[in-house]
Structure formats: C-alpha cells, structure tokens
PDB file of N, CA and C in Angstrom:
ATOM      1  N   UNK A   1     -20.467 -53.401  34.432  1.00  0.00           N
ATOM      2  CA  UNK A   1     -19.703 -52.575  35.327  1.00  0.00           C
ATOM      3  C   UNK A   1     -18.985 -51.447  34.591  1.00  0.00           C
ATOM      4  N   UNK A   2     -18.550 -51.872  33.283  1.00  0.00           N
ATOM      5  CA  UNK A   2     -17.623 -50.781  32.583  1.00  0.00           C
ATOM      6  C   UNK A   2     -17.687 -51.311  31.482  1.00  0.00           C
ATOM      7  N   UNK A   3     -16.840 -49.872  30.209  1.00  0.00           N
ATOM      8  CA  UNK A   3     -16.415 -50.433  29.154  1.00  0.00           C
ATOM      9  C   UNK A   3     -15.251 -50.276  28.408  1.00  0.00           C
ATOM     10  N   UNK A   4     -14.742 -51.037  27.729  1.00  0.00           N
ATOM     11  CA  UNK A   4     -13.267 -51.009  27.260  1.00  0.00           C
ATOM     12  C   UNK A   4     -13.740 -49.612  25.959  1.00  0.00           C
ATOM     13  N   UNK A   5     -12.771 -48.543  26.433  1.00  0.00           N
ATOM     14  CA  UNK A   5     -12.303 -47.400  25.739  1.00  0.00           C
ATOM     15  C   UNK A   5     -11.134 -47.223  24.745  1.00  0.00           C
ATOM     16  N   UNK A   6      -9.798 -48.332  25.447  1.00  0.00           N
ATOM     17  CA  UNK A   6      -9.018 -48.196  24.477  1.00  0.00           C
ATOM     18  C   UNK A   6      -8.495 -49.657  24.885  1.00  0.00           C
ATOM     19  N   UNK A   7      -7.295 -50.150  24.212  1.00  0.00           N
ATOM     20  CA  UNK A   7      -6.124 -50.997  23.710  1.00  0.00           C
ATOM     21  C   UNK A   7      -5.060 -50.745  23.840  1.00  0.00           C
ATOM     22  N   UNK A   8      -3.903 -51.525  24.420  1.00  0.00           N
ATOM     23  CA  UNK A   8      -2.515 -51.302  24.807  1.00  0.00           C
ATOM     24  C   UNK A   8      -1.687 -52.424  24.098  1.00  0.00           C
ATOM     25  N   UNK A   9      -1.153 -51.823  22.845  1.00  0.00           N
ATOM     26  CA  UNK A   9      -0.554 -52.591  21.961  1.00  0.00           C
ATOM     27  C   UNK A   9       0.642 -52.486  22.132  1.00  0.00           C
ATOM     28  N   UNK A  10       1.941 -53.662  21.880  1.00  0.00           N
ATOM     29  CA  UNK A  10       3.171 -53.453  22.316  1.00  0.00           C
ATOM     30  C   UNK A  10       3.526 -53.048  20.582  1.00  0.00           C
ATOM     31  N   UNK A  11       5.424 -53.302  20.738  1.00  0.00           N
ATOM     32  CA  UNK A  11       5.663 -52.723  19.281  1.00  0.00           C
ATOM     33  C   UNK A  11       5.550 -53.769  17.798  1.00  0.00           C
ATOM     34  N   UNK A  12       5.163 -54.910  18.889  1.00  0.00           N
ATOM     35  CA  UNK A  12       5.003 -55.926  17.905  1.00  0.00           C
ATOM     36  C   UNK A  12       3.521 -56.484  17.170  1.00  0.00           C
ATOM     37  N   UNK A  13       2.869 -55.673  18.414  1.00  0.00           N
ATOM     38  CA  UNK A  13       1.834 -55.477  17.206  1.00  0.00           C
ATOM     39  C   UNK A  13       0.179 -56.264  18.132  1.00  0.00           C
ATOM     40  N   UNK A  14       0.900 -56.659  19.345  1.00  0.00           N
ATOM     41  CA  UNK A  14      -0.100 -57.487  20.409  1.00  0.00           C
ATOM     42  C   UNK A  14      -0.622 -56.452  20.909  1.00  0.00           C
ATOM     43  N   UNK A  15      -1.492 -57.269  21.650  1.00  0.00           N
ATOM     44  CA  UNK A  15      -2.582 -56.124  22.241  1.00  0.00           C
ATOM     45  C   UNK A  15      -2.345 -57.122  23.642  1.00  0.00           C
ATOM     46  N   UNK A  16      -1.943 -55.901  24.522  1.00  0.00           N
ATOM     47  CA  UNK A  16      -1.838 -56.281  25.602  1.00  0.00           C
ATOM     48  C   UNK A  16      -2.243 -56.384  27.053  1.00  0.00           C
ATOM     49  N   UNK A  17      -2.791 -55.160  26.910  1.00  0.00           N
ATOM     50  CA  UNK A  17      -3.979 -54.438  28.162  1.00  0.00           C
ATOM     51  C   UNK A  17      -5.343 -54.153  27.046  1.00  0.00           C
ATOM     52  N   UNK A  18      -6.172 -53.396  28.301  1.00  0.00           N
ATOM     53  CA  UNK A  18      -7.314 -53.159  27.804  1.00  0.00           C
ATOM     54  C   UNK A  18      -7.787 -51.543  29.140  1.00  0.00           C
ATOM     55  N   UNK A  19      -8.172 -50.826  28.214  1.00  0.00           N
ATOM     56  CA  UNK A  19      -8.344 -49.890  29.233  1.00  0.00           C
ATOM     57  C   UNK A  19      -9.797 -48.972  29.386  1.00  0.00           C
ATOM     58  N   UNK A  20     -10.100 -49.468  30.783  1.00  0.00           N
ATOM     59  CA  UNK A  20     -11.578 -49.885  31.086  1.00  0.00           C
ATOM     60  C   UNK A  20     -12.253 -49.029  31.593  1.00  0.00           C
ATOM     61  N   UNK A  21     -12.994 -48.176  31.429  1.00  0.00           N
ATOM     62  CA  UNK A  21     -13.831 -47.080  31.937  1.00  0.00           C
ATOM     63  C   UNK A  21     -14.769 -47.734  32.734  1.00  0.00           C
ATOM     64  N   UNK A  22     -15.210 -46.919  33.900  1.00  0.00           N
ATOM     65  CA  UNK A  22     -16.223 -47.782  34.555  1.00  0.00           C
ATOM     66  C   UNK A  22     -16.916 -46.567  35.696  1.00  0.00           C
ATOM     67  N   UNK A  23     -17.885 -46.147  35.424  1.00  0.00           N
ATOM     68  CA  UNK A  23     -18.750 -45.645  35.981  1.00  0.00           C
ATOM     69  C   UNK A  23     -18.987 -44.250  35.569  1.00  0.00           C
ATOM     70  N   UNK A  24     -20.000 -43.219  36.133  1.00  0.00           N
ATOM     71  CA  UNK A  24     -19.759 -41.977  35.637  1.00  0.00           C
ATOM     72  C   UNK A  24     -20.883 -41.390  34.686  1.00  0.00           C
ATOM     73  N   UNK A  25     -21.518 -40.457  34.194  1.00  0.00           N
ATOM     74  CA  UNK A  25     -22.613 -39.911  33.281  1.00  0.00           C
ATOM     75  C   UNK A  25     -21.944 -39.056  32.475  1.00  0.00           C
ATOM     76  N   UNK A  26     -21.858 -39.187  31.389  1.00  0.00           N
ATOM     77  CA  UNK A  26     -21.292 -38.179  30.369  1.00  0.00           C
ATOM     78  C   UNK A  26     -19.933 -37.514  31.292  1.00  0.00           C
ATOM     79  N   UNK A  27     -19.423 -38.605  31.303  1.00  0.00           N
ATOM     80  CA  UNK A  27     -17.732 -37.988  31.443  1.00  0.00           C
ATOM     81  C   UNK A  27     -17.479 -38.035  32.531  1.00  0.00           C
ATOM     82  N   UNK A  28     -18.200 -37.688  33.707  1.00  0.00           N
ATOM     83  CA  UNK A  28     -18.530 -36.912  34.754  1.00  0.00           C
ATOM     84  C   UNK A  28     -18.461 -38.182  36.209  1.00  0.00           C
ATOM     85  N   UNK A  29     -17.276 -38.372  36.608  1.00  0.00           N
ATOM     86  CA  UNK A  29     -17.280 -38.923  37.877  1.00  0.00           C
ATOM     87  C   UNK A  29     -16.691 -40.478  37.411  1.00  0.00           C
ATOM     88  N   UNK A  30     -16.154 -40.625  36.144  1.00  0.00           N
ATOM     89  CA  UNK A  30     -15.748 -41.752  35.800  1.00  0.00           C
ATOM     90  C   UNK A  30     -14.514 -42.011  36.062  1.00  0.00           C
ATOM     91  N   UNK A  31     -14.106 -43.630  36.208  1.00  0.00           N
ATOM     92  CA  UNK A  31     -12.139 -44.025  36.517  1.00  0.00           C
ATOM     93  C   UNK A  31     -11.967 -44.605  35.506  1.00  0.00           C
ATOM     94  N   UNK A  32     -10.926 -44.859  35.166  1.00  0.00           N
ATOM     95  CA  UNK A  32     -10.051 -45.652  34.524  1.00  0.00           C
ATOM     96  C   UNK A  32      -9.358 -46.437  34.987  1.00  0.00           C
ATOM     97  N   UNK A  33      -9.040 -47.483  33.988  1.00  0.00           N
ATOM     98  CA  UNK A  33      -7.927 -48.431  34.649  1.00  0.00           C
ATOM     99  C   UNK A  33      -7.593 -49.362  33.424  1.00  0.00           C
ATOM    100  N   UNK A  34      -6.674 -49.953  34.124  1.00  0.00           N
ATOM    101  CA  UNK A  34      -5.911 -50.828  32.780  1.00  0.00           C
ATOM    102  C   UNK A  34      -5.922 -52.364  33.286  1.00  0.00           C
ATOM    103  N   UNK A  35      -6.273 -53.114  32.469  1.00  0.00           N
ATOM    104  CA  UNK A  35      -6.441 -54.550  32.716  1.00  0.00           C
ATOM    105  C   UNK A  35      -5.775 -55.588  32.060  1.00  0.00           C
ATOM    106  N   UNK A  36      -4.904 -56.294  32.571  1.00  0.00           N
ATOM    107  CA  UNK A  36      -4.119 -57.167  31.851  1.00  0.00           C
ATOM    108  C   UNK A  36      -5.447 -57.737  30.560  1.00  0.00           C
ATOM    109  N   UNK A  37      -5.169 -58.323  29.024  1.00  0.00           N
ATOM    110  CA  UNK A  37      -6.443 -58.527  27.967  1.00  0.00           C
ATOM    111  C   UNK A  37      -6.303 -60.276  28.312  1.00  0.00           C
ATOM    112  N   UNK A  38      -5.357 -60.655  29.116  1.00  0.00           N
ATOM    113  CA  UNK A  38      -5.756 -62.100  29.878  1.00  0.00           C
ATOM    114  C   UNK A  38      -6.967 -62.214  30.470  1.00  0.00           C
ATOM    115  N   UNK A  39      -7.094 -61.111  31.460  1.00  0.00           N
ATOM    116  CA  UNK A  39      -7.868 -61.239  32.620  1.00  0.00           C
ATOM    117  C   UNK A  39      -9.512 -61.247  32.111  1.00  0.00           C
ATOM    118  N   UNK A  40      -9.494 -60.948  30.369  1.00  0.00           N
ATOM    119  CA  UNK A  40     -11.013 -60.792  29.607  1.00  0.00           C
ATOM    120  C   UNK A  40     -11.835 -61.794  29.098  1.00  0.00           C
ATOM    121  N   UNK A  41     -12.593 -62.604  29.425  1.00  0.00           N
ATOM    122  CA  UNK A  41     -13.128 -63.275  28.694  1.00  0.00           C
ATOM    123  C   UNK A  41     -14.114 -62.957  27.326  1.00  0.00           C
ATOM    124  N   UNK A  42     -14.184 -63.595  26.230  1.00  0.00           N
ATOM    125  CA  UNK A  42     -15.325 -62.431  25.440  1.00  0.00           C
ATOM    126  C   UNK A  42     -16.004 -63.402  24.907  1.00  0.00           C
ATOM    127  N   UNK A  43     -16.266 -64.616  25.668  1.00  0.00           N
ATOM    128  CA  UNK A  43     -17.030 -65.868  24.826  1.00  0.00           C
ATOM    129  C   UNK A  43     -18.377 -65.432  25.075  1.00  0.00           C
ATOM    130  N   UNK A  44     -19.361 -65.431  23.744  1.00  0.00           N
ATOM    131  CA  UNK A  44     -20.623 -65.718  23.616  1.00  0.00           C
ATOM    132  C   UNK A  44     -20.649 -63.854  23.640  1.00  0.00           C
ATOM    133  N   UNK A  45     -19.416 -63.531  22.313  1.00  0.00           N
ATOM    134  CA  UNK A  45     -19.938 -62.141  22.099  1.00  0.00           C
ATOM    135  C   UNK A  45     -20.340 -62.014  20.729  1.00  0.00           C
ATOM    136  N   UNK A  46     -21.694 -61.867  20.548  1.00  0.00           N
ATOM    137  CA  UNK A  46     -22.161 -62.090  19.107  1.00  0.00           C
ATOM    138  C   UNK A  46     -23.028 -60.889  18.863  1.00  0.00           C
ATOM    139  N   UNK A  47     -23.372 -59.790  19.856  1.00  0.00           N
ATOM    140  CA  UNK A  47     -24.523 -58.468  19.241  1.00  0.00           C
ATOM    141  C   UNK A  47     -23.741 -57.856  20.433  1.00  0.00           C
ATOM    142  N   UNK A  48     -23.944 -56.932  20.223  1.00  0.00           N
ATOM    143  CA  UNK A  48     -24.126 -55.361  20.949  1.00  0.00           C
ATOM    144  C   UNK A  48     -24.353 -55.330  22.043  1.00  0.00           C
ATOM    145  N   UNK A  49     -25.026 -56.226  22.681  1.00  0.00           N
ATOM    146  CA  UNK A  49     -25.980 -56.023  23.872  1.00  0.00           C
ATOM    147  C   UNK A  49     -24.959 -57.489  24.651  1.00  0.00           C
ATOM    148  N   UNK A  50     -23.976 -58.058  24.290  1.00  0.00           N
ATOM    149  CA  UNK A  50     -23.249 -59.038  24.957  1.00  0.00           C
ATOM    150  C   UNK A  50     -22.190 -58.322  25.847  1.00  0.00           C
ATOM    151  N   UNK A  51     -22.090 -59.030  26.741  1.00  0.00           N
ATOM    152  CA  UNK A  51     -20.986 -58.672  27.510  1.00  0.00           C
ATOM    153  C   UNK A  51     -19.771 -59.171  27.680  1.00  0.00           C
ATOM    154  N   UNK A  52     -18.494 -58.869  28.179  1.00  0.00           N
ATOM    155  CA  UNK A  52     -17.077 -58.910  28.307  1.00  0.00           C
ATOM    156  C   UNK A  52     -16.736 -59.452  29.718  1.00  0.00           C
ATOM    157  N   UNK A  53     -16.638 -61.001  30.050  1.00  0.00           N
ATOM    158  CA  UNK A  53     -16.451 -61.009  31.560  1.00  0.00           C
ATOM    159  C   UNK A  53     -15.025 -60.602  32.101  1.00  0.00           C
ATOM    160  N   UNK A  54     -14.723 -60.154  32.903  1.00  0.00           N
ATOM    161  CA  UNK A  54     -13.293 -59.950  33.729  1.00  0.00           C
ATOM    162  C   UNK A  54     -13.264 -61.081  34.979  1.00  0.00           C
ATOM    163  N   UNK A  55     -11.944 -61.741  35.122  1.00  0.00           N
ATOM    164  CA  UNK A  55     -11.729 -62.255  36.218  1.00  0.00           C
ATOM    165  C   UNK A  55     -10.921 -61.448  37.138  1.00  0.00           C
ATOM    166  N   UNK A  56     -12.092 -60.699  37.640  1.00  0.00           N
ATOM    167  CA  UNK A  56     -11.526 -59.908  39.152  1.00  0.00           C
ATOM    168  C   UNK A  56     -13.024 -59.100  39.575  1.00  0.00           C
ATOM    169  N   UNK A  57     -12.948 -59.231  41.429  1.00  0.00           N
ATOM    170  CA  UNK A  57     -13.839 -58.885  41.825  1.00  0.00           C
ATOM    171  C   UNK A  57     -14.123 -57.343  41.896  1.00  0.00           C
ATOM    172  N   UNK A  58     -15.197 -56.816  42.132  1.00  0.00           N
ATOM    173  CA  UNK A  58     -15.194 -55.176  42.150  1.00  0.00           C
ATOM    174  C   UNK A  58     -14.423 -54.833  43.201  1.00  0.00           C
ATOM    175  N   UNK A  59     -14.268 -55.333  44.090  1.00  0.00           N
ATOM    176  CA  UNK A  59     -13.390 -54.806  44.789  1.00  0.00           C
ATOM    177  C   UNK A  59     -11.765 -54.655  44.786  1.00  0.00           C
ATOM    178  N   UNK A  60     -11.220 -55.574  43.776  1.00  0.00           N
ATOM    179  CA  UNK A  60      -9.947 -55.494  43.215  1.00  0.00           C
ATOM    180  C   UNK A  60     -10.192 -54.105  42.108  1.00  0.00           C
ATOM    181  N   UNK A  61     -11.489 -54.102  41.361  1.00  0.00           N
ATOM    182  CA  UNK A  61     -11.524 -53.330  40.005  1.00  0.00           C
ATOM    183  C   UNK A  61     -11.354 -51.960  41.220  1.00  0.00           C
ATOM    184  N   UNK A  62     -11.867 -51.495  42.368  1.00  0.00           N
ATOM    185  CA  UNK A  62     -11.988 -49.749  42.790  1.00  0.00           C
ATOM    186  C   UNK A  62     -10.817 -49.888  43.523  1.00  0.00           C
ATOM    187  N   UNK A  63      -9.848 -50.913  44.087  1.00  0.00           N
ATOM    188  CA  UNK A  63      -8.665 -50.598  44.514  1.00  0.00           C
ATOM    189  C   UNK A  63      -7.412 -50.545  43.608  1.00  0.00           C
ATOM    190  N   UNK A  64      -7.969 -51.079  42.103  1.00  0.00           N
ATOM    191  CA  UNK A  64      -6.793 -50.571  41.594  1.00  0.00           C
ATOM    192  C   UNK A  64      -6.128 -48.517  41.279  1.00  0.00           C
ATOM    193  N   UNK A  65      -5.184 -48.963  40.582  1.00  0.00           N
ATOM    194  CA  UNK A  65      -4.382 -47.310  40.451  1.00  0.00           C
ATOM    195  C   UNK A  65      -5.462 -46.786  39.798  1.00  0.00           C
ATOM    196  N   UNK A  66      -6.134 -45.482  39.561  1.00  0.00           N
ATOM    197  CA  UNK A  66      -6.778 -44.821  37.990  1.00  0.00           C
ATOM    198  C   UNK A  66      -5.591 -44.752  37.171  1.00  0.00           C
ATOM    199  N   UNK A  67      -5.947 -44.963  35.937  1.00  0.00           N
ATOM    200  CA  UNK A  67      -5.398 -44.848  34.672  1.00  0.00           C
ATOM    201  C   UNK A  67      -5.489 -42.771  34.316  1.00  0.00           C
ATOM    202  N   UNK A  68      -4.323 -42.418  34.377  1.00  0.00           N
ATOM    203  CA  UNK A  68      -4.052 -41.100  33.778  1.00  0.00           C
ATOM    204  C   UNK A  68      -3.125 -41.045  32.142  1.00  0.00           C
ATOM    205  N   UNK A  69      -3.583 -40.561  31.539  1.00  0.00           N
ATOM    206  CA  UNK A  69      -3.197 -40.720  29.955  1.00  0.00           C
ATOM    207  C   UNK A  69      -1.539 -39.508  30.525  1.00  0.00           C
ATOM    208  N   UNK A  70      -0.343 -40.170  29.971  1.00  0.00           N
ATOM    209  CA  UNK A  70       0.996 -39.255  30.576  1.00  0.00           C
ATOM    210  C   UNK A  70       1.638 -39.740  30.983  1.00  0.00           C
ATOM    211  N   UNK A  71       0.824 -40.531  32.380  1.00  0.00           N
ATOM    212  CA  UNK A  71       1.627 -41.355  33.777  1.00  0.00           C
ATOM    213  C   UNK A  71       1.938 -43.028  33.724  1.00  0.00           C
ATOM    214  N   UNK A  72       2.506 -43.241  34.585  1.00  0.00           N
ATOM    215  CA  UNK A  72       3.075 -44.527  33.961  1.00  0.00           C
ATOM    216  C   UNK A  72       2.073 -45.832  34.679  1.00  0.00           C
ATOM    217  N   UNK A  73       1.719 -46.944  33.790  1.00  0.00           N
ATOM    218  CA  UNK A  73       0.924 -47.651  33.528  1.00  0.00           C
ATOM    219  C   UNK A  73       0.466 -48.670  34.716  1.00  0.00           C
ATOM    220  N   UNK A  74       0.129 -49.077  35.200  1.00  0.00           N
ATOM    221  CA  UNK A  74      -0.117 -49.926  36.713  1.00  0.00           C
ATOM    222  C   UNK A  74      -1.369 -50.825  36.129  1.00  0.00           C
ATOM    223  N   UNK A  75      -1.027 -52.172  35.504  1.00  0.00           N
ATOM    224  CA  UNK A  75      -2.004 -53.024  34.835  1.00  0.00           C
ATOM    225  C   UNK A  75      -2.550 -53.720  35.620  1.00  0.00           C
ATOM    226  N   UNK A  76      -3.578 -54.292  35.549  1.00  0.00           N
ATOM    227  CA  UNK A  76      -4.685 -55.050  36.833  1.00  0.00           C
ATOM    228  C   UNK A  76      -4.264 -56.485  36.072  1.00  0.00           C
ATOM    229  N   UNK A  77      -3.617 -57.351  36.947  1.00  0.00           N
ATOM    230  CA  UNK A  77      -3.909 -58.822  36.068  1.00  0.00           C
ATOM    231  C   UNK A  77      -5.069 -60.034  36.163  1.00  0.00           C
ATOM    232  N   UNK A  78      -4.639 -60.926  36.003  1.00  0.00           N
ATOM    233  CA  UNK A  78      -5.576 -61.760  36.148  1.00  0.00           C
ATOM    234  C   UNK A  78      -6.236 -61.983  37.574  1.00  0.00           C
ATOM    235  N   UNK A  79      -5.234 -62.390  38.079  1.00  0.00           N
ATOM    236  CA  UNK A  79      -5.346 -62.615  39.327  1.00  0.00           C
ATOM    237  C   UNK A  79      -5.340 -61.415  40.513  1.00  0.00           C
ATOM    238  N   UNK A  80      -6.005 -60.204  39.831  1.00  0.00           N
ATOM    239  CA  UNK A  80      -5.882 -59.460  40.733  1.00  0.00           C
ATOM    240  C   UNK A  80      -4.319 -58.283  41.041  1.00  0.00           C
ATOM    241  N   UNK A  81      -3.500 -59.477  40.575  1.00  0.00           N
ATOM    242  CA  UNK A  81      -1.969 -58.827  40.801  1.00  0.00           C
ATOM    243  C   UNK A  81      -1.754 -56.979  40.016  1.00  0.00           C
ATOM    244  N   UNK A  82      -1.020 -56.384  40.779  1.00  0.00           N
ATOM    245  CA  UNK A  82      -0.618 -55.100  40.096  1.00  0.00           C
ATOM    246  C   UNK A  82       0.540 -55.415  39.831  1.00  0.00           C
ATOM    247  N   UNK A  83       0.701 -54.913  38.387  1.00  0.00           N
ATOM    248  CA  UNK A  83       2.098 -55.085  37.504  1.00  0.00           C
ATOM    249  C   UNK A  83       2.141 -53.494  36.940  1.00  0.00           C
ATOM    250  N   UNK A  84       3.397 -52.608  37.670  1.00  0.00           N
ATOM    251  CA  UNK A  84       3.338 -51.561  36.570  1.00  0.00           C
ATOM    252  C   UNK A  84       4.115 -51.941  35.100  1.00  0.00           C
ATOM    253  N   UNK A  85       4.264 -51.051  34.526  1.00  0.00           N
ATOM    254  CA  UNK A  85       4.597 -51.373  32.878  1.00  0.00           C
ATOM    255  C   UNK A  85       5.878 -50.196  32.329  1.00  0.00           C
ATOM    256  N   UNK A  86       6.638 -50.565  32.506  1.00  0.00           N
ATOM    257  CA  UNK A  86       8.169 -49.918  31.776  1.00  0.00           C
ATOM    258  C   UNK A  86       7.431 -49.505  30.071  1.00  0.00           C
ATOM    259  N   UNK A  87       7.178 -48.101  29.741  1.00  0.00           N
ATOM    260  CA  UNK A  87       7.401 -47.876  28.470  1.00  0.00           C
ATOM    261  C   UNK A  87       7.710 -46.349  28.252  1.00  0.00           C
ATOM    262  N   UNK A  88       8.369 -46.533  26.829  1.00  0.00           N
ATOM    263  CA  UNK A  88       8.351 -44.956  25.999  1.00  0.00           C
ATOM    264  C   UNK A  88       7.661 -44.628  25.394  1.00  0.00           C
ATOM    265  N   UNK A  89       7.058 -42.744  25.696  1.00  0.00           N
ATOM    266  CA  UNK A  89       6.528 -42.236  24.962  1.00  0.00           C
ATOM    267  C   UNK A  89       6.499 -42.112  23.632  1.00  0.00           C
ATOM    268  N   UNK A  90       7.564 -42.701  22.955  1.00  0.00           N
ATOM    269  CA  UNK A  90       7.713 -42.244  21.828  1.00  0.00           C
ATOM    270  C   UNK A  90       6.976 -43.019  20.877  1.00  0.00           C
TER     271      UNK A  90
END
C-alpha cells in the first residue's frame, strides 16, 4: 500500500511514529501520513522485497489527516485512534 519515508524520534532518542507515503508516480498524487511505530509489524523482514504489516484498515489509512512537513502532527494509532502530537520546532 505504501512506504515508510521518514521516522519520528522524540528527544530521547525513540522512534516514535513512522511516516508513510502511500500512493502516487514520481511524486505526483501522493499522501502522507504518520503512524503510531506500534501500529507496525516487521516480522519476517529479511530482503528487500518483504513487507511491513500495519494494523489498520485502508479505510482508516485515506481518512486519516495528510502529513504536511511545518504543521502540527495528527498520528494514526494502533487502533485506528487519532492522537495529535504537542511539539517544538526547534
């Protein structure tokens, strides 16, 4: 369905989200979004060609917020739940 582009590390050094590109041709018509790194499974990732399961249906993944790099964070959790995220730019 998508693929993880970046990582949302707190100041301690966890990785906390995961932020998930998913659809689109060279750039072009793609969303973003941010996913609690609970909600990831990554068992039986051993080559290239393995995949990353998420627990949430596509239809939770196109109703969540898009992810805008600036704006403030609205994480997809496990269960589907939206949690936005208190942080500083700095």
């Amino acid at each position: 369905m998508g693929r993880i582009v970046d990582v949302i590390v707190d100041r301690e050094g966890t990785v906390r989200a995961a932020v998930i590109d998913f659809g689109g041709f060279l750039g072009v018509g793609s969303r973003k979004i941010v996913v609690d790194w609970n909600a990831l499974h990554f068992g039986g990732v051993a080559k290239k060609g393995d995949s990353i399961t998420l627990d949430l249906t596509k239809e939770q993944v196109m109703a969540a917020p898009e992810y805008k790099e600036g704006t403030p964070i609205v994480v997809l959790g496990a269960a589907g739940s939206l949690k936005p995220w208190q942080y500083d730019h700095q």
